[in-house]
Protein backbone atom coordinates (compact mmCIF):
# COMPACT_ATOMS: atom_id res chain seq x y z
CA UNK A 1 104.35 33.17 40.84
CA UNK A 2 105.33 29.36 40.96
CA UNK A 3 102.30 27.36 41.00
CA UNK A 4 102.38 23.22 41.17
CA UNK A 5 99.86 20.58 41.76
CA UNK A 6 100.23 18.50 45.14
CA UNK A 7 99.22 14.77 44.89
CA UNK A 8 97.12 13.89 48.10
CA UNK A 9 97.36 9.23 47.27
CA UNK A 10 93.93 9.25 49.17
CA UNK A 11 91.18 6.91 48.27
CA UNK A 12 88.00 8.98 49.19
CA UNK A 13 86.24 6.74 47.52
CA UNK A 14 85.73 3.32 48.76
CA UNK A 15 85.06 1.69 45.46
CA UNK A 16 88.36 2.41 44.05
CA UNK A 17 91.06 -0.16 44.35
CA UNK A 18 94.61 1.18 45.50
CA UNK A 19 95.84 0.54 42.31
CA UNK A 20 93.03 2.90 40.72
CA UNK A 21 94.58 5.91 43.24
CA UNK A 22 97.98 5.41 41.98
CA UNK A 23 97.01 5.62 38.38
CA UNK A 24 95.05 8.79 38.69
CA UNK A 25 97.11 10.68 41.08
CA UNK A 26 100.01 9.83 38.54
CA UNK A 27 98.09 10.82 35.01
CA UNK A 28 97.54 13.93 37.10
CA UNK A 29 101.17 14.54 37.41
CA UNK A 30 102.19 13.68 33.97
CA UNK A 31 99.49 16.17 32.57
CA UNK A 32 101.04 18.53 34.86
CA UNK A 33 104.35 19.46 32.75
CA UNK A 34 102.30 19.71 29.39
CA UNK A 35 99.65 22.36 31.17
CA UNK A 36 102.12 24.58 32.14
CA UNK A 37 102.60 23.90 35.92
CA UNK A 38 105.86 24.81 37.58
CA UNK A 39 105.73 21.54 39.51
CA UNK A 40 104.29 18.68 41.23
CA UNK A 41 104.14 17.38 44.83
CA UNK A 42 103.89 13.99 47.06
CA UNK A 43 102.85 13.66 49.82
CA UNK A 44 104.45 10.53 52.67
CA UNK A 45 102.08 8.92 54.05
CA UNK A 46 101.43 5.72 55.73
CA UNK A 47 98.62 2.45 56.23
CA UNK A 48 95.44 4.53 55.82
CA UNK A 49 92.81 5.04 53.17
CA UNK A 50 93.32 8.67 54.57
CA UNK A 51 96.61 8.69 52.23
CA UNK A 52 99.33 6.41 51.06
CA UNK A 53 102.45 7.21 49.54
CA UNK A 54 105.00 5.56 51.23
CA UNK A 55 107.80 6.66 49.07
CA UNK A 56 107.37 10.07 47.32
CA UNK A 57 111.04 9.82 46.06
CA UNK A 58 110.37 6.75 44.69
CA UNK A 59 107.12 8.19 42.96
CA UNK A 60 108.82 11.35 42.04
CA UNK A 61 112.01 9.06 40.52
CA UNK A 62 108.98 7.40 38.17
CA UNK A 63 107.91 11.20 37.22
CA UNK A 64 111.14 12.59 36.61
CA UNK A 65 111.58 10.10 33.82
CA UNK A 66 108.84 10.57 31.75
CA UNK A 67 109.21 14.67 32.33
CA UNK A 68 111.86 17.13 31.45
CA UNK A 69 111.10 20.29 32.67
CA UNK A 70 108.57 20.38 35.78
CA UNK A 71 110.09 20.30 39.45
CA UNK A 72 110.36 17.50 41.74
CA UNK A 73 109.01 18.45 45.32
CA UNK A 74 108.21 16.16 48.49
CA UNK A 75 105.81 17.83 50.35
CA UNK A 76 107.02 16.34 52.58
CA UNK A 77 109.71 13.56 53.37
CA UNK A 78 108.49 12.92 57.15
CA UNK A 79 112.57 12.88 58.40
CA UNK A 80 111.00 10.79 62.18
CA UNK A 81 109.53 8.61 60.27
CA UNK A 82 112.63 7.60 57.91
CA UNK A 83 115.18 5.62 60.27
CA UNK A 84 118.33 6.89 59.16
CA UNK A 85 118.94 10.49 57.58
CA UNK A 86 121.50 9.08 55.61
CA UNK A 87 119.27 7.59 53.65
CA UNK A 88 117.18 10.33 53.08
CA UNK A 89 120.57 12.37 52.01
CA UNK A 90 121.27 9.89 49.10
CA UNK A 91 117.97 9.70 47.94
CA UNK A 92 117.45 13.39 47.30
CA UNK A 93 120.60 13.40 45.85
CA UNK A 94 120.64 10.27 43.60
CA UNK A 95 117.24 11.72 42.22
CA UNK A 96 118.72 15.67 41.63
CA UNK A 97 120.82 13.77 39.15
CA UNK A 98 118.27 12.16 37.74
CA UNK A 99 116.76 14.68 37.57
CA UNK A 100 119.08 17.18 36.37
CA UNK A 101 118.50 19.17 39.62
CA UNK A 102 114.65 19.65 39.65
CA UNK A 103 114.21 18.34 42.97
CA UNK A 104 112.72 20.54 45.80
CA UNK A 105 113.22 19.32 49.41
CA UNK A 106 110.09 19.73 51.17
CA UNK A 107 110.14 18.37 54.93
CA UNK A 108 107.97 17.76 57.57
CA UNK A 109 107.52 16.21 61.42
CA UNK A 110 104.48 14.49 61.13
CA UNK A 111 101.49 14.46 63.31
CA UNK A 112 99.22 10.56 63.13
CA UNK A 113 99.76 8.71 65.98
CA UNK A 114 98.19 6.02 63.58
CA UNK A 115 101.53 6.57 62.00
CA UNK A 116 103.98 7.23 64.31
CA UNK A 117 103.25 3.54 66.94
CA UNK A 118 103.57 1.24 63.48
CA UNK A 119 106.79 2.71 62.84
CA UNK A 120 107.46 2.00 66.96
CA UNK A 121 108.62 5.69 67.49
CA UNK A 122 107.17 7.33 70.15
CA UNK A 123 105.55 10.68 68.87
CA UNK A 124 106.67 12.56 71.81
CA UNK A 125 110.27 12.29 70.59
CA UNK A 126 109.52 13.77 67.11
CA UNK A 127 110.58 17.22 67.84
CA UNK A 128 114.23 16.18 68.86
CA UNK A 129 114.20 13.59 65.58
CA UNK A 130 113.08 16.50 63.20
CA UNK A 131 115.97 19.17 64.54
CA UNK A 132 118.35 16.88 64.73
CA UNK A 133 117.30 14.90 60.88
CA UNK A 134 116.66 18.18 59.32
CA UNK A 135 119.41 19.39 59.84
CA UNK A 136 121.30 16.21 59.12
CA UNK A 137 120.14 15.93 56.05
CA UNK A 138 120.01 19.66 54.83
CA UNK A 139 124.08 20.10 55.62
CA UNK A 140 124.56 16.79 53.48
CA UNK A 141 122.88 17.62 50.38
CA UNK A 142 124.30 21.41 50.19
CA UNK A 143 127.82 19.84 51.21
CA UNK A 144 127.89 16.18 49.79
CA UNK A 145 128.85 15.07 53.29
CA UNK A 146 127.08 14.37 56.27
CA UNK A 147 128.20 13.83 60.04
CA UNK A 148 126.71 14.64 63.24
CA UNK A 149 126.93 13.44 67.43
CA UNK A 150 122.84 14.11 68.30
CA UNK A 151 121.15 11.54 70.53
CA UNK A 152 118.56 10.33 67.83
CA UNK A 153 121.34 9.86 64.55
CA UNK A 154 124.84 9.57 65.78
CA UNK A 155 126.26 9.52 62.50
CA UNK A 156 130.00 9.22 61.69
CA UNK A 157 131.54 11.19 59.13
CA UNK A 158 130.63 10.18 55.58
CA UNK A 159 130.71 11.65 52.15
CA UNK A 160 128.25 10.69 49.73
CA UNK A 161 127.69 9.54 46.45
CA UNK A 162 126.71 11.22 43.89
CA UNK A 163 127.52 14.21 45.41
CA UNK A 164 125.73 17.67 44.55
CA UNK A 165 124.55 18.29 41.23
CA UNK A 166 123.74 21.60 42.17
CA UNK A 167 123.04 24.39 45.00
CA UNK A 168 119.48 24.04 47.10
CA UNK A 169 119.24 27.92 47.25
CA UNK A 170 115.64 27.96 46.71
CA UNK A 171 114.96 24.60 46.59
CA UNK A 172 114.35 23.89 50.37
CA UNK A 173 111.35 24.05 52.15
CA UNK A 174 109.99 22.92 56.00
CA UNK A 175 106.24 21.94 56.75
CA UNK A 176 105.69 24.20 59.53
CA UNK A 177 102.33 23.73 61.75
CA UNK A 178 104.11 25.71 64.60
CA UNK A 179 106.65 28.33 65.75
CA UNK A 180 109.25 25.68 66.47
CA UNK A 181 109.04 24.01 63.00
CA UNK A 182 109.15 27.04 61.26
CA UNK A 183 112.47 28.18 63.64
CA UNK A 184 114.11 25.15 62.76
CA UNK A 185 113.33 25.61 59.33
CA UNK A 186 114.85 29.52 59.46
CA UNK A 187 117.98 28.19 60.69
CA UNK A 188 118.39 25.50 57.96
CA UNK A 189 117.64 28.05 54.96
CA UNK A 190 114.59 27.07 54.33
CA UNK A 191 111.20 28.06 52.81
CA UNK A 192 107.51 27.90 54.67
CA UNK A 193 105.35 25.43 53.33
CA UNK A 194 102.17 26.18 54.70
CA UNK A 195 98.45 23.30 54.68
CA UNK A 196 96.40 25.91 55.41
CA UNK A 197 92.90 25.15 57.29
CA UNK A 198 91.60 29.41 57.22
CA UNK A 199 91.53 31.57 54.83
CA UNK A 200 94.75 32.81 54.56
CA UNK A 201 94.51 36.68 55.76
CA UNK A 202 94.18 34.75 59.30
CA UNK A 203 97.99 34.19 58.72
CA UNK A 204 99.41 37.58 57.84
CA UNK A 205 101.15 37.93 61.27
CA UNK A 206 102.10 34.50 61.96
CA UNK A 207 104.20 35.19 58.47
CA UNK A 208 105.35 38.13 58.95
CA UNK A 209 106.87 37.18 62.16
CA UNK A 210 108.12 34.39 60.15
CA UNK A 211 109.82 36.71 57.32
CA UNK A 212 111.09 38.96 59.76
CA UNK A 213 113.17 35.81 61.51
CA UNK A 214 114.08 34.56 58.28
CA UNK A 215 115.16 38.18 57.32
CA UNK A 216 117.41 38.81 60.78
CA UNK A 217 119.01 35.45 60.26
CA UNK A 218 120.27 35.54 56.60
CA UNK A 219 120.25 39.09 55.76
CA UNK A 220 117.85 38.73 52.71
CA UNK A 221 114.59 38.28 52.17
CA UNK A 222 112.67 34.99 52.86
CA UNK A 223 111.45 32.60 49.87
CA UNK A 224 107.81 33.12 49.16
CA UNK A 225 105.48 31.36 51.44
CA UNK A 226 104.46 27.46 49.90
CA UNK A 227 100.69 27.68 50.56
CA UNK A 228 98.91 24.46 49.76
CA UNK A 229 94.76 24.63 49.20
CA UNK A 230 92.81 22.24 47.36
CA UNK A 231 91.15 23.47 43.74
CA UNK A 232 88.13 22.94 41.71
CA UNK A 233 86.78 24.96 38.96
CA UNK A 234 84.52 24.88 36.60
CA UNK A 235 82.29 27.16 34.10
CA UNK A 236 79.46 27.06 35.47
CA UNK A 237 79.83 28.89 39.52
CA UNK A 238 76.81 27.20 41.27
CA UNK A 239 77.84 23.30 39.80
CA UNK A 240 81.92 24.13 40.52
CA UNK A 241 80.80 25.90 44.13
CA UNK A 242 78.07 22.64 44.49
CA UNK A 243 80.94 19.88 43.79
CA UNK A 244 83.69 21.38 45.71
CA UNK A 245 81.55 21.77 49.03
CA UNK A 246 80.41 18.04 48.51
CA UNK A 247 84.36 16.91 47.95
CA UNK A 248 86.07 19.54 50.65
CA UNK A 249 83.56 18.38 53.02
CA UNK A 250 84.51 14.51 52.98
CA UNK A 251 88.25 15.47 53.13
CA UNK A 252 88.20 17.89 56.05
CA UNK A 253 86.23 15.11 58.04
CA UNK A 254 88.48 12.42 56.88
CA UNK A 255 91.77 14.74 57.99
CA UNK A 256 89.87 15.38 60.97
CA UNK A 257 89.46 11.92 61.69
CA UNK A 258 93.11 10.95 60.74
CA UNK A 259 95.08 13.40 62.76
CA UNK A 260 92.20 12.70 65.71
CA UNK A 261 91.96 17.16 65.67
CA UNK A 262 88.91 16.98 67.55
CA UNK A 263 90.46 15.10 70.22
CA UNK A 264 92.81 15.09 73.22
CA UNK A 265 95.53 13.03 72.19
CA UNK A 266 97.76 15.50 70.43
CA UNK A 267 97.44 18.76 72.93
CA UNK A 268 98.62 15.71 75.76
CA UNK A 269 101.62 14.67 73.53
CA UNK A 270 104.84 16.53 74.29
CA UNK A 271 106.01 18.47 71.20
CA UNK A 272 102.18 18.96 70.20
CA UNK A 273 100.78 20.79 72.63
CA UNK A 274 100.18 23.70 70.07
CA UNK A 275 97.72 21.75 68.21
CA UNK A 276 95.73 21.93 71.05
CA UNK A 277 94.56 25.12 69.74
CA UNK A 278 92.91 23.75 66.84
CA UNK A 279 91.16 20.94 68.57
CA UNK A 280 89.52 23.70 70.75
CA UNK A 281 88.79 26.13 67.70
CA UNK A 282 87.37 22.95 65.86
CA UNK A 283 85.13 21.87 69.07
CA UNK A 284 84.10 25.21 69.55
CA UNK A 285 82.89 25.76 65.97
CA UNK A 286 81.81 22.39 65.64
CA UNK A 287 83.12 19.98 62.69
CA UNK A 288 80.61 21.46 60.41
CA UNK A 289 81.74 25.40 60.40
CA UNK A 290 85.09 24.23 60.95
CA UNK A 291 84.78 22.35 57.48
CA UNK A 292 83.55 25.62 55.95
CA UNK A 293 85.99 27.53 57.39
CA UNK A 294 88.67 25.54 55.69
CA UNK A 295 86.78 25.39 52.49
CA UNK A 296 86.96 29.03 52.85
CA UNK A 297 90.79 28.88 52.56
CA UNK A 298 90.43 27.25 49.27
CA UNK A 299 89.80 27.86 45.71
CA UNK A 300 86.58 26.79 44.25
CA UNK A 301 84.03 28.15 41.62
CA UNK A 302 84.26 30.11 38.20
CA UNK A 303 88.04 30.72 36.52
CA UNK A 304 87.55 33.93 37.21
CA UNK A 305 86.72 33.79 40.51
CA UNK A 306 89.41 31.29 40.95
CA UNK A 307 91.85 34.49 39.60
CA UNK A 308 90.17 36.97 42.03
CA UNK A 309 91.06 34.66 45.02
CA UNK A 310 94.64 34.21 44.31
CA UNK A 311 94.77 38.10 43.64
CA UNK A 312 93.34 38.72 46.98
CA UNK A 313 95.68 36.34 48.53
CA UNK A 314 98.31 38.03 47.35
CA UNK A 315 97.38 41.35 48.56
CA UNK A 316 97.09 40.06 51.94
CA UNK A 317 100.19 37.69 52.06
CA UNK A 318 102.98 39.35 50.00
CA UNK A 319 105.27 37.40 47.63
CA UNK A 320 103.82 33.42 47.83
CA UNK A 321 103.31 30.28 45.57
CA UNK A 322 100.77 27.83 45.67
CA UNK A 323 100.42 23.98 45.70
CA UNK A 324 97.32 22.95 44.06
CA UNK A 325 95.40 19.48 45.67
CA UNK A 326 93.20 19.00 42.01
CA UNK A 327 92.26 15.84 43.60
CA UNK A 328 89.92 15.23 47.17
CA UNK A 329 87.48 13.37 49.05
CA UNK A 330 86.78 11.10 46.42
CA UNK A 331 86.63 13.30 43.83
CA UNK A 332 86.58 11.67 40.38
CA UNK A 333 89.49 11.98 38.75
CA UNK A 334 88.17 13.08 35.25
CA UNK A 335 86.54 15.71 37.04
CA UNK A 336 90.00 16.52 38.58
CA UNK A 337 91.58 16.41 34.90
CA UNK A 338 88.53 18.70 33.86
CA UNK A 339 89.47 21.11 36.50
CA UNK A 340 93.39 20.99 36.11
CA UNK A 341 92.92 21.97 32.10
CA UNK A 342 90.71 25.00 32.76
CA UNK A 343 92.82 26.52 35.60
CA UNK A 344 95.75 25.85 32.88
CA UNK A 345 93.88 27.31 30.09
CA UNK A 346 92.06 30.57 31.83
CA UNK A 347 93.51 30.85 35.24
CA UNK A 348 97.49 29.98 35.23
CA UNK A 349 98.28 32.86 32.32
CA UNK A 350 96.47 35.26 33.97
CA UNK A 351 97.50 34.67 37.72
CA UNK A 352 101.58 34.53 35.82
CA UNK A 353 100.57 38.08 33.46
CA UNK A 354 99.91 39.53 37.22
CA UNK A 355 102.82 38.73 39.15
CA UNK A 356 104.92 39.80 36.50
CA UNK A 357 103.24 42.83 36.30
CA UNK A 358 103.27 43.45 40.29
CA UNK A 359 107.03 42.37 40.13
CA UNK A 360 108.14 44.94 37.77
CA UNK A 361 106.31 47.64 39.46
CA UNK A 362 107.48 46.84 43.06
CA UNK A 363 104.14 45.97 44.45
């Protein structure tokens, strides 16, 4: 099973400068590679305490060189929110040289309108942007050349420099909140990449429905299914379970409050009006067993109970990897180092022994 740590750039807590966020979400990276993860994420996001990382190719550029083995992976490049998909094209592939081809291709729509109206783009546009970008892009990178006639990027034809350093197979994946996301992502190739809010046997259907699509299109089976959850573990259960709630609890409220979930906007916002299901499911619970309900999705306490949730979620799911958020809500980020070395240490080479072992058998 791959398993890499996501960095969330959020400053939970108000007493931290930016700078401060940037150094700990990048010590967490560089510890990454020597703990034995298979590879580390970045967010894009924009203007808010909620997150900001402007740039993850940029960030992931200043990884790359101080790392030689762990993978690259944007989760995600927000293509609406990046003017020109050419752009995006000869970034991903100036930094798979780099790189020597460690980069994964994570993208995304994106949701904020407190990030959308800076930018001046009008939200309501995104899904025809993200089609016609991800696809854009996608074609370039695989082919080295890019071209296209769409309303959003007319874009003559161009071949780009460097070209590929080597194939994507595997190495693509689309943020998918809804069926048409995850369609668009089927026809370009790519993986599911999943920010899960339930626990994840709430999701079996929605990905086998996915797989199946996947399956009919290409012939072959789909990649496993990217699920993101945020971690924290610790020896002792009752001070990990105790610590996690206090963390998980400020971020789902903060997320909340960023993507305005408990509100109208987004289920009134043409290409969105899927999300209005989770603004009614999180009205009707309320915010506070909403909040448990996606702590519930997560992984918190004891290593080994860390190890029996990630079996479980196998059992229910099928063939997946995880992105692990070690950092949250204004969690302190030597507790988040603390954490990171003793899922390393007692939960990554048992949760790798198992898959193996379920691999060879055919389970």
């Amino acid at each position: 099973m791959h398993i890499g740590l996501g960095l969330g750039f959020g400053k939970g807590n108000p007493a931290l400068s930016d700078h401060d966020v940037y150094a700990g979400e990048t010590a967490l990276a560089f510890e990454a590679e020597s703990l034995g993860f298979d590879s580390v994420w970045a967010v894009e996001h924009h203007f808010t305490d909620y997150s900001f990382c402007p740039d993850n190719l940029l960030w992931l550029a200043h990884i790359a060189a101080r790392t030689s083995r762990i993978q690259l992976g944007t989760g995600a490049v927000i293509l609406p929110w990046n003017a020109q998909p050419i752009r995006v094209a000869e970034k991903l592939l100036m930094l798979d040289h780099l790189s020597r081809g460690r980069v994964i291709f994570g993208m995304g729509r994106g949701v904020s309108r407190k990030e959308y109206e800076p930018f001046g783009i009008d939200p309501g546009t995104s899904r025809g942007r993200f089609d016609e970008a991800s696809k854009l892009v996608v074609d370039a990178i695989r082919t080295g050349v890019i071209e296209g006639d769409g309303p959003y990027y007319p874009q003559v034809r161009t071949e780009l420099r460097p070209g590929p350093y080597a194939s994507w197979n595997g190495r693509l994946y689309t943020g998918a909140g809804t069926a048409e996301s995850a369609a668009v992502g089927i026809a370009n190739g790519a993986g599911l990449m999943s920010f899960v809010t339930r626990p994840v046997d709430l999701y079996v259907d929605q990905w086998a429905d996915y797989r199946a699509q996947y399956e009919a299109r290409w012939g072959e089976e789909a990649p496993p299914i990217s699920i993101n959850l945020n971690l924290y573990t610790h020896e002792d259960g009752t001070l990990a379970h105790e610590r996690f709630q206090t963390y998980v609890d400020t971020f789902f409220v903060k997320n909340v409050e960023h993507y305005d979930f408990a509100g109208t906007q987004l289920a009134a916002t043409k290409g969105y009006e899927n999300y209005a299901k989770m603004s009614e499911r999180i009205n009707s619970l309320g915010i506070e067993k909403a909040a448990q309900e996606y702590a519930d999705s997560a992984l918190s306490g004891t290593p080994q109970e860390v190890v029996d949730k990630i079996v479980w979620m196998q059992e229910q799911v099928g063939r997946i990897s995880i992105v692990l958020a070690p950092a949250f809500g204004g969690m302190p980020y030597d507790l988040a180092h603390e954490s990171v070395r003793l899922f390393s240490e007692k939960v990554l080479p048992v949760i790798k022994q198992h898959s193996a072992a379920t691999q060879k058998v055919g389970v």
